[in-house]
PDB file of N, CA and C in Angstrom:
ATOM      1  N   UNK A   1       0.842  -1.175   0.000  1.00  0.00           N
ATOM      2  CA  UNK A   1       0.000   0.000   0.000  1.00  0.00           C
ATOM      3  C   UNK A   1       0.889   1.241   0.000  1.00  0.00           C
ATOM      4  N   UNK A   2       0.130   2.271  -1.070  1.00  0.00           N
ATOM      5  CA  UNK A   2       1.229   3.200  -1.082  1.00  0.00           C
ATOM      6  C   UNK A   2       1.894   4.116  -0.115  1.00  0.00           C
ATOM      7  N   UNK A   3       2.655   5.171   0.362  1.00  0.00           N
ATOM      8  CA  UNK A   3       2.337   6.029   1.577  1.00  0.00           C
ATOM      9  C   UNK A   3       0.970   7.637   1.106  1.00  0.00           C
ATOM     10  N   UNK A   4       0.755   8.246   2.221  1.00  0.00           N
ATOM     11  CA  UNK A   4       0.412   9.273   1.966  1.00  0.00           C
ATOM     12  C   UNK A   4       1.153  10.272   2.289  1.00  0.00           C
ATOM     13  N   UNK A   5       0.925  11.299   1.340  1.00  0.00           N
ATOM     14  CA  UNK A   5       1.868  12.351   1.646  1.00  0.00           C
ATOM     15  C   UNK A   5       1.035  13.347   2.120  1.00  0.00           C
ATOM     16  N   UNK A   6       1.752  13.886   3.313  1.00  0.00           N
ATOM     17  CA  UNK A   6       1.153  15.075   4.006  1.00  0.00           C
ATOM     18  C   UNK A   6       1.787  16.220   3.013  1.00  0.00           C
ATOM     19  N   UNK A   7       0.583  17.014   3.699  1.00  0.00           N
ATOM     20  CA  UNK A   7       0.413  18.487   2.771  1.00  0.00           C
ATOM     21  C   UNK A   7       1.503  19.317   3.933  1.00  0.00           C
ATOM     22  N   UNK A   8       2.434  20.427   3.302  1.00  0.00           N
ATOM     23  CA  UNK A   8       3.062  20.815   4.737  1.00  0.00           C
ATOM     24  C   UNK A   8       2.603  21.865   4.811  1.00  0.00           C
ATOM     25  N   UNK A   9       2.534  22.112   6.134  1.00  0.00           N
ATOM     26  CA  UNK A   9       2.180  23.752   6.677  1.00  0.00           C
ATOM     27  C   UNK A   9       2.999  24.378   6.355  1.00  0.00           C
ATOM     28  N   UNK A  10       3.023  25.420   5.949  1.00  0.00           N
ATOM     29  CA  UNK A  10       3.220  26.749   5.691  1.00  0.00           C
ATOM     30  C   UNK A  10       3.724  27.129   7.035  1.00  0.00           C
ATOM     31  N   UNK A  11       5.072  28.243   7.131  1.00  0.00           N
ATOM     32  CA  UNK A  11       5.414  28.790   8.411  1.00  0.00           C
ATOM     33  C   UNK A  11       4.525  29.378   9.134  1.00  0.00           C
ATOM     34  N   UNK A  12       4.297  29.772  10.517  1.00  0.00           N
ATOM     35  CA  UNK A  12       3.002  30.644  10.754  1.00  0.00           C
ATOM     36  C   UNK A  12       4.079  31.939  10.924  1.00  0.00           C
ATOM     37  N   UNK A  13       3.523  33.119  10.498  1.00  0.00           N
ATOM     38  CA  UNK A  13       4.005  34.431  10.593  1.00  0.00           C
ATOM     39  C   UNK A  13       3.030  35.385  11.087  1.00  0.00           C
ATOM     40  N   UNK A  14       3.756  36.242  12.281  1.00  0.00           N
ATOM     41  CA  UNK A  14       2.891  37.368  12.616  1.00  0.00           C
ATOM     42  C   UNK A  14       2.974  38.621  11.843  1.00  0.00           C
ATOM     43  N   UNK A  15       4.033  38.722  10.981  1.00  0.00           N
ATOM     44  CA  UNK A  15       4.298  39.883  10.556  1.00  0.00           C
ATOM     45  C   UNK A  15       3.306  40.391   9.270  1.00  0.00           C
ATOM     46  N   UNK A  16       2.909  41.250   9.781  1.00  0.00           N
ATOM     47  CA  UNK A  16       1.471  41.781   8.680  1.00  0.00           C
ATOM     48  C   UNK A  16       2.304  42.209   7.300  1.00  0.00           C
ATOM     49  N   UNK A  17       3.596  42.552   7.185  1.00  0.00           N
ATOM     50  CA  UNK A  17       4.054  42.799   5.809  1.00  0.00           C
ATOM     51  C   UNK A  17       4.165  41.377   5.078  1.00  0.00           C
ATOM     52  N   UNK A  18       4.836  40.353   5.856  1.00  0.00           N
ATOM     53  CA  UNK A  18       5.034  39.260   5.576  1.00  0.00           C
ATOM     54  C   UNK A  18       3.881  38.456   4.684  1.00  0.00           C
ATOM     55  N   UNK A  19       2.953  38.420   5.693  1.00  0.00           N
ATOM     56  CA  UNK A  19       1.480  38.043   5.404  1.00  0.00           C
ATOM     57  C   UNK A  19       0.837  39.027   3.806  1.00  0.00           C
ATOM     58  N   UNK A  20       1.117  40.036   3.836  1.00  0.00           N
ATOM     59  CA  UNK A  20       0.261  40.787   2.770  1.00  0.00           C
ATOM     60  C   UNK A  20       1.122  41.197   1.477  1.00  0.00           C
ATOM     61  N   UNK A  21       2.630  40.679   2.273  1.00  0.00           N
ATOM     62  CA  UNK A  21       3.627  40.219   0.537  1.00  0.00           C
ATOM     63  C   UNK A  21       2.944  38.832  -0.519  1.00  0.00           C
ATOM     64  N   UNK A  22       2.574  37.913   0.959  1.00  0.00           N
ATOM     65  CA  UNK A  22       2.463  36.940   0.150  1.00  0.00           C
ATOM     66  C   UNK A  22       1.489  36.766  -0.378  1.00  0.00           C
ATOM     67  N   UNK A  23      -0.251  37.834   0.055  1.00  0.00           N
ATOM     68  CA  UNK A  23      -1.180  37.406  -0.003  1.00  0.00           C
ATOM     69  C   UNK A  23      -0.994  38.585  -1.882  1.00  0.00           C
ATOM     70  N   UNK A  24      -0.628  39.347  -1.781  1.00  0.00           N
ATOM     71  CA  UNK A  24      -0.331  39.947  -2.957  1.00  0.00           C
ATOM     72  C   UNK A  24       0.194  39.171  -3.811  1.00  0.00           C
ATOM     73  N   UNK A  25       1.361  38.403  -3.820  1.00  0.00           N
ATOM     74  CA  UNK A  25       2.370  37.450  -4.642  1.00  0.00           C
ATOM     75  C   UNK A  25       1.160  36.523  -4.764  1.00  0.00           C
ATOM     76  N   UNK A  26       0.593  35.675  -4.356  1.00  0.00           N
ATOM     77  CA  UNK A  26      -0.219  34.927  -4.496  1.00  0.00           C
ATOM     78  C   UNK A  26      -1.364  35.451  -5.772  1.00  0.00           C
ATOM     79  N   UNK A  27      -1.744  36.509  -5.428  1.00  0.00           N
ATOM     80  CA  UNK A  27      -3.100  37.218  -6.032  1.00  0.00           C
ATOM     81  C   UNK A  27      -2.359  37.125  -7.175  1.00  0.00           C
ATOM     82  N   UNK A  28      -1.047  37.824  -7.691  1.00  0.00           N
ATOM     83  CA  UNK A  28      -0.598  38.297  -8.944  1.00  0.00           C
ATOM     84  C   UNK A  28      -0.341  36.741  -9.682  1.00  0.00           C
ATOM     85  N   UNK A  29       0.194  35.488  -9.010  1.00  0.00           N
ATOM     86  CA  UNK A  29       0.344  34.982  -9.524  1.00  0.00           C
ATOM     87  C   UNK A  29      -1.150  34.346 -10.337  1.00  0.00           C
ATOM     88  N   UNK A  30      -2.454  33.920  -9.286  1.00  0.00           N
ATOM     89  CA  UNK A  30      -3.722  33.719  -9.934  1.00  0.00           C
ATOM     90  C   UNK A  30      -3.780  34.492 -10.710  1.00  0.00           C
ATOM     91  N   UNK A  31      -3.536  35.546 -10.948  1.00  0.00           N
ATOM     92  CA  UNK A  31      -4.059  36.374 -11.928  1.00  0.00           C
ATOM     93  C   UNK A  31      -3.338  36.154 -13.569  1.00  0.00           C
ATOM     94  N   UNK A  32      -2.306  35.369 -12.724  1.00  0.00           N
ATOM     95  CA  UNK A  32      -1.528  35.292 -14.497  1.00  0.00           C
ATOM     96  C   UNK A  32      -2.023  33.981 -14.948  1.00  0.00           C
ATOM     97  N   UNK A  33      -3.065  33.037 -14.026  1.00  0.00           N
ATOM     98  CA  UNK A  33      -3.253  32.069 -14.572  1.00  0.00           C
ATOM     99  C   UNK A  33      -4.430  32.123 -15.578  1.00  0.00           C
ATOM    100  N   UNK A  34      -5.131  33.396 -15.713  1.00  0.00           N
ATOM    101  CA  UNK A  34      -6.409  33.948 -16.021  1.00  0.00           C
ATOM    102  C   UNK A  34      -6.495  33.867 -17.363  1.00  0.00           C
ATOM    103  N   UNK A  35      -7.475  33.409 -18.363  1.00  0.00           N
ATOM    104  CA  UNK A  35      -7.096  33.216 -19.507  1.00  0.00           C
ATOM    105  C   UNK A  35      -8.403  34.242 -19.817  1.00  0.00           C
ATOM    106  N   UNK A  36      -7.610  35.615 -20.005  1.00  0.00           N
ATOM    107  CA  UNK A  36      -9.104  36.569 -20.846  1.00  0.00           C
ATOM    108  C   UNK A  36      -9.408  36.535 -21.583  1.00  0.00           C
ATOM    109  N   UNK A  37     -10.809  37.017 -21.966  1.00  0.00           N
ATOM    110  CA  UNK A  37     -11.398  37.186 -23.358  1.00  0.00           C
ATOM    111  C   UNK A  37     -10.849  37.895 -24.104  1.00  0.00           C
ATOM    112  N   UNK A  38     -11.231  37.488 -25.612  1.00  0.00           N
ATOM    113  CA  UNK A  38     -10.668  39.011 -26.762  1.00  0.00           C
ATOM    114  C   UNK A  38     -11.755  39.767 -26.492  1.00  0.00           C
ATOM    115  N   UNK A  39     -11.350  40.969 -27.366  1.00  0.00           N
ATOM    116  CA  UNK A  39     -12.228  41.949 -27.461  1.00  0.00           C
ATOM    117  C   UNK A  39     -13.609  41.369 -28.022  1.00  0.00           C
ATOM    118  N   UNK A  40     -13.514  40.884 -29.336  1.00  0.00           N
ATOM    119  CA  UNK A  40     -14.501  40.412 -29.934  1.00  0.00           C
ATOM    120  C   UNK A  40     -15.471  39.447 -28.702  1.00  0.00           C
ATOM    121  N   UNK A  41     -14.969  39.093 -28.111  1.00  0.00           N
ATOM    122  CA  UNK A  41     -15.761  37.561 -27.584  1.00  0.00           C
ATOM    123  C   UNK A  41     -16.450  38.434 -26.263  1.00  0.00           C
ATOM    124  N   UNK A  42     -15.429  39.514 -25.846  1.00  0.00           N
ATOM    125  CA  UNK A  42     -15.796  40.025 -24.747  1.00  0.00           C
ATOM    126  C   UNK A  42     -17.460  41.053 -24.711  1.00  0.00           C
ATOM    127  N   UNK A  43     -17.583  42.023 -26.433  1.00  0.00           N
ATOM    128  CA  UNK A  43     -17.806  42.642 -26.878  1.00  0.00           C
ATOM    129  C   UNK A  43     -19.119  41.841 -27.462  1.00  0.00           C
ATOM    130  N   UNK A  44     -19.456  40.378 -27.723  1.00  0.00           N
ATOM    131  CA  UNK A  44     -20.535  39.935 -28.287  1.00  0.00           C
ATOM    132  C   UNK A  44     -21.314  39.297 -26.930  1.00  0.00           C
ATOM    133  N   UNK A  45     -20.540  38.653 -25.983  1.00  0.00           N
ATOM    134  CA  UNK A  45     -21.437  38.072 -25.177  1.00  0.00           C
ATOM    135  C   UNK A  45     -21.703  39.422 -23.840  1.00  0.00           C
ATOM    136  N   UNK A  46     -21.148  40.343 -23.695  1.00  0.00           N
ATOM    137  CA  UNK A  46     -22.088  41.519 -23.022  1.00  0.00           C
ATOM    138  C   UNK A  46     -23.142  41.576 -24.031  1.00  0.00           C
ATOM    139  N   UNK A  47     -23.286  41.687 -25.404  1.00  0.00           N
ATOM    140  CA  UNK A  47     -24.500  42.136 -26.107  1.00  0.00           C
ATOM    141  C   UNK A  47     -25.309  40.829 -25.934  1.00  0.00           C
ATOM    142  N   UNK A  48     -24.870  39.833 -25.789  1.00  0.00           N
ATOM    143  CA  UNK A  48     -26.234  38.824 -25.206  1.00  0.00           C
ATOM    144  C   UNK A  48     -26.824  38.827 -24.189  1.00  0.00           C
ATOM    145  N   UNK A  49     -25.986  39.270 -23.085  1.00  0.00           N
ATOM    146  CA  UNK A  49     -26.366  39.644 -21.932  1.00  0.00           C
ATOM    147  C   UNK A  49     -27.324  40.688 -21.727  1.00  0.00           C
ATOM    148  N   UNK A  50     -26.968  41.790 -22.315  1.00  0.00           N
ATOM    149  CA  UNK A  50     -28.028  42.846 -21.912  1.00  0.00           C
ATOM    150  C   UNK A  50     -28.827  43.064 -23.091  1.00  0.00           C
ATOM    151  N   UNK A  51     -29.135  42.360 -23.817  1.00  0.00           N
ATOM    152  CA  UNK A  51     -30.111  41.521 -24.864  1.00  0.00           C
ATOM    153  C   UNK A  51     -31.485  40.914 -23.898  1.00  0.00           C
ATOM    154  N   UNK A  52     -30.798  39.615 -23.174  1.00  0.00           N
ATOM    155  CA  UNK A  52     -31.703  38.982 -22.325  1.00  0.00           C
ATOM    156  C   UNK A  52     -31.824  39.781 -21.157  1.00  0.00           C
ATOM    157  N   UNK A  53     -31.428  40.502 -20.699  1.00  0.00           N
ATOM    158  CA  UNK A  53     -31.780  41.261 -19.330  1.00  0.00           C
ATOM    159  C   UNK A  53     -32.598  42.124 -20.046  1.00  0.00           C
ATOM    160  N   UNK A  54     -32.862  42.935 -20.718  1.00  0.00           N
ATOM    161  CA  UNK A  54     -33.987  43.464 -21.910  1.00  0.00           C
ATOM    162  C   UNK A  54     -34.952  42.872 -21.988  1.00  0.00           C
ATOM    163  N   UNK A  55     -35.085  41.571 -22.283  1.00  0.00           N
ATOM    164  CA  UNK A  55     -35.792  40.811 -22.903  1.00  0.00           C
ATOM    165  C   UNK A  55     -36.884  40.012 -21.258  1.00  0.00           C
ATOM    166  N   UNK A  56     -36.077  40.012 -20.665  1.00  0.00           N
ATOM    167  CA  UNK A  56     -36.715  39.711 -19.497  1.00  0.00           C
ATOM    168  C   UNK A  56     -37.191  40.791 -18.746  1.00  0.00           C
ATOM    169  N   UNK A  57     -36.835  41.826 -18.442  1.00  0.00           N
ATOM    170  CA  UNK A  57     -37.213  43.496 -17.915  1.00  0.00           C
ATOM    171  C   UNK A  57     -38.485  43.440 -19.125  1.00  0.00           C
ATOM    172  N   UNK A  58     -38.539  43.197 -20.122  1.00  0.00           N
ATOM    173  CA  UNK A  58     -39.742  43.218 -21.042  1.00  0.00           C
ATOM    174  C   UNK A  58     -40.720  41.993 -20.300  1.00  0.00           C
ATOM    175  N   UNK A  59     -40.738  41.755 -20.442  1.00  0.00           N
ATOM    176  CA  UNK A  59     -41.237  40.016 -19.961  1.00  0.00           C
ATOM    177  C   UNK A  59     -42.585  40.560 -18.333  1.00  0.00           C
ATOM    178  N   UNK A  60     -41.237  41.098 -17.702  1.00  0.00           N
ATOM    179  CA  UNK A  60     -42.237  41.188 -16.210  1.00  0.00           C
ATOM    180  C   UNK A  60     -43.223  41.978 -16.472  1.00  0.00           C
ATOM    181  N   UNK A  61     -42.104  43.269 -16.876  1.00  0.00           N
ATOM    182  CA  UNK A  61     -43.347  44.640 -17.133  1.00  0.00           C
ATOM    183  C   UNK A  61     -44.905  44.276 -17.812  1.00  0.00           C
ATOM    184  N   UNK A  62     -44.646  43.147 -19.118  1.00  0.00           N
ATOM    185  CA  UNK A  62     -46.087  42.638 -19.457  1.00  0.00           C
ATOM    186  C   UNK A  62     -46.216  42.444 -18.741  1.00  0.00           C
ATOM    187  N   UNK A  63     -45.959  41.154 -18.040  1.00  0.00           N
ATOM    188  CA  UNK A  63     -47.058  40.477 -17.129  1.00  0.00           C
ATOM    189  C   UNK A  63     -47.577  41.460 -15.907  1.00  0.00           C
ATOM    190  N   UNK A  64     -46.467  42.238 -15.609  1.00  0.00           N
ATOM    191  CA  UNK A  64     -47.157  43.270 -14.196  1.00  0.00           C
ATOM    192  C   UNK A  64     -48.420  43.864 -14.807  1.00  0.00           C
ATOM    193  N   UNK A  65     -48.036  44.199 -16.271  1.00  0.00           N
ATOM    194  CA  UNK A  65     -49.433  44.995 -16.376  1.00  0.00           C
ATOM    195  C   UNK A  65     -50.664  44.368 -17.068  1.00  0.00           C
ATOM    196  N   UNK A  66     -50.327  42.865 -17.505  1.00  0.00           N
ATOM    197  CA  UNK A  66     -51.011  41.993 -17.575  1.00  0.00           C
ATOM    198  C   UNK A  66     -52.123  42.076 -16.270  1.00  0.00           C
ATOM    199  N   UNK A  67     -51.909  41.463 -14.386  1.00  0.00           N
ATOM    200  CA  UNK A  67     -52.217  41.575 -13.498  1.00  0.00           C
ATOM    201  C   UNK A  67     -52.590  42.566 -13.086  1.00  0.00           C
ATOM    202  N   UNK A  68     -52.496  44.270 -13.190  1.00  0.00           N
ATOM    203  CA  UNK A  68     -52.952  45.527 -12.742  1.00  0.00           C
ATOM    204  C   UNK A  68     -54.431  45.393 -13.836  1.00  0.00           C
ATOM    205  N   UNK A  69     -54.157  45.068 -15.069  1.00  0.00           N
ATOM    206  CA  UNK A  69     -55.136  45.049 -16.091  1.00  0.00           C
ATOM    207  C   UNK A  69     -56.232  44.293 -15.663  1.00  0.00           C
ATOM    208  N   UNK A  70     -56.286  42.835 -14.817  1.00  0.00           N
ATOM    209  CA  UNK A  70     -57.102  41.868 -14.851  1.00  0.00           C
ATOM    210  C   UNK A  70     -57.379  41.890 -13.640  1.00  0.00           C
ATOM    211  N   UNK A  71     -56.837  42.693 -12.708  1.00  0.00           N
ATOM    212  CA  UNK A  71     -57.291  43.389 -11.023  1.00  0.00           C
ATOM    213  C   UNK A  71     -58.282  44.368 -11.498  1.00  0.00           C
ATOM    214  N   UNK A  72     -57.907  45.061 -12.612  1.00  0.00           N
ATOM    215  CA  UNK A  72     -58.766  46.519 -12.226  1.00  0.00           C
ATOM    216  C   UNK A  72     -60.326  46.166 -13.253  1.00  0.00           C
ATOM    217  N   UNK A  73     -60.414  44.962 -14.028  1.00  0.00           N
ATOM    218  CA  UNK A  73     -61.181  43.852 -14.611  1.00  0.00           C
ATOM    219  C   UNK A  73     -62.260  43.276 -13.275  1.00  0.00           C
ATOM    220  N   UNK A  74     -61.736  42.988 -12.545  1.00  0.00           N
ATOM    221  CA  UNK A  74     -62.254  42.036 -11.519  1.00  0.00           C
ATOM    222  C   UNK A  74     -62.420  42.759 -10.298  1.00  0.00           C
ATOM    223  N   UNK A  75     -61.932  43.852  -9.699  1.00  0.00           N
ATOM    224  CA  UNK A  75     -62.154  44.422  -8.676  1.00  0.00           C
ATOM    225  C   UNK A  75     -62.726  45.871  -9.183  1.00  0.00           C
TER     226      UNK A  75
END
């Protein structure tokens, strides 16, 4: 059976520069793992987005006034 390998702790540090070098170094490095959009790709799917947020903001407003319509019908 194989062994397991422990994960190692990390030093513990009180020093708040210490701590917020690394929490920075850390951040910059995620950040280079980031694979962005092009312009194009970035630039078509916002227009789908606020396409359907349109399209749904359309959607309620009928129906709200669908219901004010068929209240003021019935009451």
């Amino acid at each position: 059976m194989a062994k397991k390998e422990t994960a190692q702790v990390p030093e513990k540090t009180d020093n708040p520069v210490e701590v917020t070098q690394k929490f920075l170094q850390g951040t910059q490095d995620e950040l280079q793992k980031v694979v962005w959009p092009s312009r194009q790709q970035l630039i078509s799917e916002s227009v789908a987005v606020m396409s359907m947020v349109g399209l749904f903001a359309f959607l309620i407003f009928a129906v709200d006034k669908l219901f004010i319509w068929t209240a003021s019908q019935v009451f």
